[in-house]
C-alpha atoms as a PDB file:
ATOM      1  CA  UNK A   1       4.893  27.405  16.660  1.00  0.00           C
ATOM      2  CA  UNK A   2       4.114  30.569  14.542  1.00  0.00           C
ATOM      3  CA  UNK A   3       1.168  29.162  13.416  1.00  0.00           C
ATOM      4  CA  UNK A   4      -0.180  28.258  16.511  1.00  0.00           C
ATOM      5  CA  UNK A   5       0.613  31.828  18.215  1.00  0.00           C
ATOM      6  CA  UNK A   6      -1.354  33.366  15.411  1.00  0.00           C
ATOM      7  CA  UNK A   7      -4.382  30.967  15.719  1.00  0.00           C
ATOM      8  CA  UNK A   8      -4.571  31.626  19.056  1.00  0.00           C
ATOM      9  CA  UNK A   9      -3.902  35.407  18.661  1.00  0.00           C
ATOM     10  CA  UNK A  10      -6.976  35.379  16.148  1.00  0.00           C
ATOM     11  CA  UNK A  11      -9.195  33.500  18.254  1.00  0.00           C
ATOM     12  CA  UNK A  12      -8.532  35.460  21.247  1.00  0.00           C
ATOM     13  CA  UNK A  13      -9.472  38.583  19.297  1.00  0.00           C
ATOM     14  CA  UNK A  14     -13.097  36.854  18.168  1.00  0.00           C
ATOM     15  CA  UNK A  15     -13.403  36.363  22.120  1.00  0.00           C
ATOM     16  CA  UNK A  16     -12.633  39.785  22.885  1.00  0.00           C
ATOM     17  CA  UNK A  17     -14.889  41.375  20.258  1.00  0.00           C
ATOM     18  CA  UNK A  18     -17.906  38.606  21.475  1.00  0.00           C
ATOM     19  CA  UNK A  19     -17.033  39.897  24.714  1.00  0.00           C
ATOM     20  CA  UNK A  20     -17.471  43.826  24.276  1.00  0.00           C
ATOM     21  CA  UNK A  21     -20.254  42.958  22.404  1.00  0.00           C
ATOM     22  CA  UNK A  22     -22.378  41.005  24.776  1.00  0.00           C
ATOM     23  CA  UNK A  23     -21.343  43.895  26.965  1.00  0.00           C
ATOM     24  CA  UNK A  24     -23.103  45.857  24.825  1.00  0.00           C
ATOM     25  CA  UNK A  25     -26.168  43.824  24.393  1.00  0.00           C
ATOM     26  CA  UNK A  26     -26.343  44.099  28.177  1.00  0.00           C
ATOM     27  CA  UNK A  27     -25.557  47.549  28.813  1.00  0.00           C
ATOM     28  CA  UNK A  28     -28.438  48.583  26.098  1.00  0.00           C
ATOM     29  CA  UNK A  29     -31.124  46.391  27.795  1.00  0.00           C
ATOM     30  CA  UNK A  30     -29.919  47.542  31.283  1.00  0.00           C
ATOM     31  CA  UNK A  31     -31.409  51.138  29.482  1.00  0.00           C
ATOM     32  CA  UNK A  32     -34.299  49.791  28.417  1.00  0.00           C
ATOM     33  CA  UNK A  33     -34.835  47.993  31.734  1.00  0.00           C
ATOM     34  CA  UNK A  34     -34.303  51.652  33.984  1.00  0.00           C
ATOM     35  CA  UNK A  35     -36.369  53.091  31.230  1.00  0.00           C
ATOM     36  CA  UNK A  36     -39.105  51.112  31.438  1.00  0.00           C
ATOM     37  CA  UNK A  37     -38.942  51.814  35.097  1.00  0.00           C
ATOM     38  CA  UNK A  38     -38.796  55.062  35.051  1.00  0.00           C
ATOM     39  CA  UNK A  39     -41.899  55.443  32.986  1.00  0.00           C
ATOM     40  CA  UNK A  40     -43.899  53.248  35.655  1.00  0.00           C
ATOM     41  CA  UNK A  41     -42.731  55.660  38.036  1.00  0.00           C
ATOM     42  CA  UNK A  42     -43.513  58.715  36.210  1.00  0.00           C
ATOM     43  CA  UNK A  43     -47.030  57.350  34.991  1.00  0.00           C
ATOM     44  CA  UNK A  44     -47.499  56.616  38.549  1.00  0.00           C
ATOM     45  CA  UNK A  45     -46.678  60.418  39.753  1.00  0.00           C
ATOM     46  CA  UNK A  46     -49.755  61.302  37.112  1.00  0.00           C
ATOM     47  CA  UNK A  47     -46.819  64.433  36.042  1.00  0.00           C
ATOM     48  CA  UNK A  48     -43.531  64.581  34.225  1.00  0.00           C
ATOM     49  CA  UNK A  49     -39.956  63.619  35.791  1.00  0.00           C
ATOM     50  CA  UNK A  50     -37.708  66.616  37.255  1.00  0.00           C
ATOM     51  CA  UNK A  51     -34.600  66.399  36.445  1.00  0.00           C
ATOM     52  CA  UNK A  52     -32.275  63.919  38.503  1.00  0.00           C
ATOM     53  CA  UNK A  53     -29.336  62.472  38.724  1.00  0.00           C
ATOM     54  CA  UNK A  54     -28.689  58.668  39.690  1.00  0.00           C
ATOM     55  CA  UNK A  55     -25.884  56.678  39.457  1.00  0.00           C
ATOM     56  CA  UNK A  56     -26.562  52.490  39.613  1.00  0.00           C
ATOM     57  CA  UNK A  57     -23.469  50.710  40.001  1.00  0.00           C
ATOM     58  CA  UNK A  58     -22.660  46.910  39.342  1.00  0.00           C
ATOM     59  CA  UNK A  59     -20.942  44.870  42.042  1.00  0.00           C
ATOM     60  CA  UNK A  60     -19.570  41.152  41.440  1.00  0.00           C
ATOM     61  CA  UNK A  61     -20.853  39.820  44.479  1.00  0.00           C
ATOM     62  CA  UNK A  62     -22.962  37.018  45.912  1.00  0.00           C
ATOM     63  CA  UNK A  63     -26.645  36.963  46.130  1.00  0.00           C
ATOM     64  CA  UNK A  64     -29.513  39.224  45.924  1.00  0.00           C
ATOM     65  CA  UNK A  65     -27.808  42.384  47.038  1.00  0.00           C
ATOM     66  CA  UNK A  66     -28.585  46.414  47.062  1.00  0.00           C
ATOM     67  CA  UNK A  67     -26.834  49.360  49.023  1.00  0.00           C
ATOM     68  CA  UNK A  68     -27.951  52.803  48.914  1.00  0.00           C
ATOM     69  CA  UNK A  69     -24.642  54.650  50.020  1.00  0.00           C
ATOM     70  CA  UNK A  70     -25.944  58.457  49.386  1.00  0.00           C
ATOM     71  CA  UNK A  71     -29.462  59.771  47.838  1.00  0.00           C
ATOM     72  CA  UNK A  72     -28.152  59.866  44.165  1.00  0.00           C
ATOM     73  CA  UNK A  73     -26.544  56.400  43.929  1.00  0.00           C
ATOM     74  CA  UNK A  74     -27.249  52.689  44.120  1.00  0.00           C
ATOM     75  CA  UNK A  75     -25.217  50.070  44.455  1.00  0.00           C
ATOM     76  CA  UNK A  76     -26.661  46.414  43.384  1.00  0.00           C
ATOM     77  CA  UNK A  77     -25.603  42.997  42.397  1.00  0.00           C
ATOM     78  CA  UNK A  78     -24.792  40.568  40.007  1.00  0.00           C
ATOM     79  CA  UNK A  79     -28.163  38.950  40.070  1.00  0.00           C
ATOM     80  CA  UNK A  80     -29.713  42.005  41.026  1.00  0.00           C
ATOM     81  CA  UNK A  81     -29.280  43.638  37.865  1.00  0.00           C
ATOM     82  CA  UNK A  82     -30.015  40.566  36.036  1.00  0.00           C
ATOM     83  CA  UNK A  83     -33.433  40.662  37.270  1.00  0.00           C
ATOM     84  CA  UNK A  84     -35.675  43.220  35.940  1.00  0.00           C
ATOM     85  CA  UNK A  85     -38.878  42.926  38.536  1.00  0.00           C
ATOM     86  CA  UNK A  86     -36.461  42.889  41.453  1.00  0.00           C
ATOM     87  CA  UNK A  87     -34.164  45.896  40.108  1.00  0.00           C
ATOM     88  CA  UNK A  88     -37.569  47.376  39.499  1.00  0.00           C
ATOM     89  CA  UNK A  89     -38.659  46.946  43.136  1.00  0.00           C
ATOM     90  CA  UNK A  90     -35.607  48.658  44.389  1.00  0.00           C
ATOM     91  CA  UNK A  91     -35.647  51.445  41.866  1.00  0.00           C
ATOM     92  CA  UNK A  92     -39.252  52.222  42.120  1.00  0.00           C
ATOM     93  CA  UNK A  93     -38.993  53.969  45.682  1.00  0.00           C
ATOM     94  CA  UNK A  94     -35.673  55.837  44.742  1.00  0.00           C
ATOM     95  CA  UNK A  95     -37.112  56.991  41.460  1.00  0.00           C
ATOM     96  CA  UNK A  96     -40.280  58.143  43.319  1.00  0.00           C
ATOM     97  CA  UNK A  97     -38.292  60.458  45.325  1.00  0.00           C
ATOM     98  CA  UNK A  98     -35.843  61.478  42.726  1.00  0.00           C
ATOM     99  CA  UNK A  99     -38.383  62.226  40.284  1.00  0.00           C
END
């Protein structure tokens, strides 16, 4: 069985390393996805950003979802996230504010 625990052992490794690096992937266009938002917002403004702070947080759960708890944090789904134009229409008003 030695051989078996250490095939699986490897392949769970390769899983694990795919996994934190499609985390990755994702967390690097989430950036460029709030990014590209932000510029909208700031071209929209017609002057640079101030400073802010805002915290978006991920939430596993069911639908098209988004929560704004306090002024400096959003909360969002799943599929939220996952959808740039819709992510964008929530942001867009926050940022405006923010920024």
């Amino acid at each position: 069985m030695w051989r078996s625990a250490f095939a699986w052992a490897d392949q769970r490794k390769r899983d694990q390393i795919e996994q934190v690096v499609a985390r990755a992937d994702r967390a690097r266009n989430d950036r460029l996805a709030v990014g590209r938002i932000v510029a909208a917002v700031v071209e929209t403004l017609g002057r640079p950003a101030r400073p802010f702070d805002l915290t978006i947080t991920t939430l596993p759960v069911a639908g098209t979802w988004t929560h704004r708890p306090d002024e400096h944090q959003v909360l969002v789904s799943e599929a939220l996230r996952a959808d740039p134009a819709t992510l964008g229409d929530v942001l867009r008003p926050v940022l405006g504010e923010l920024a």
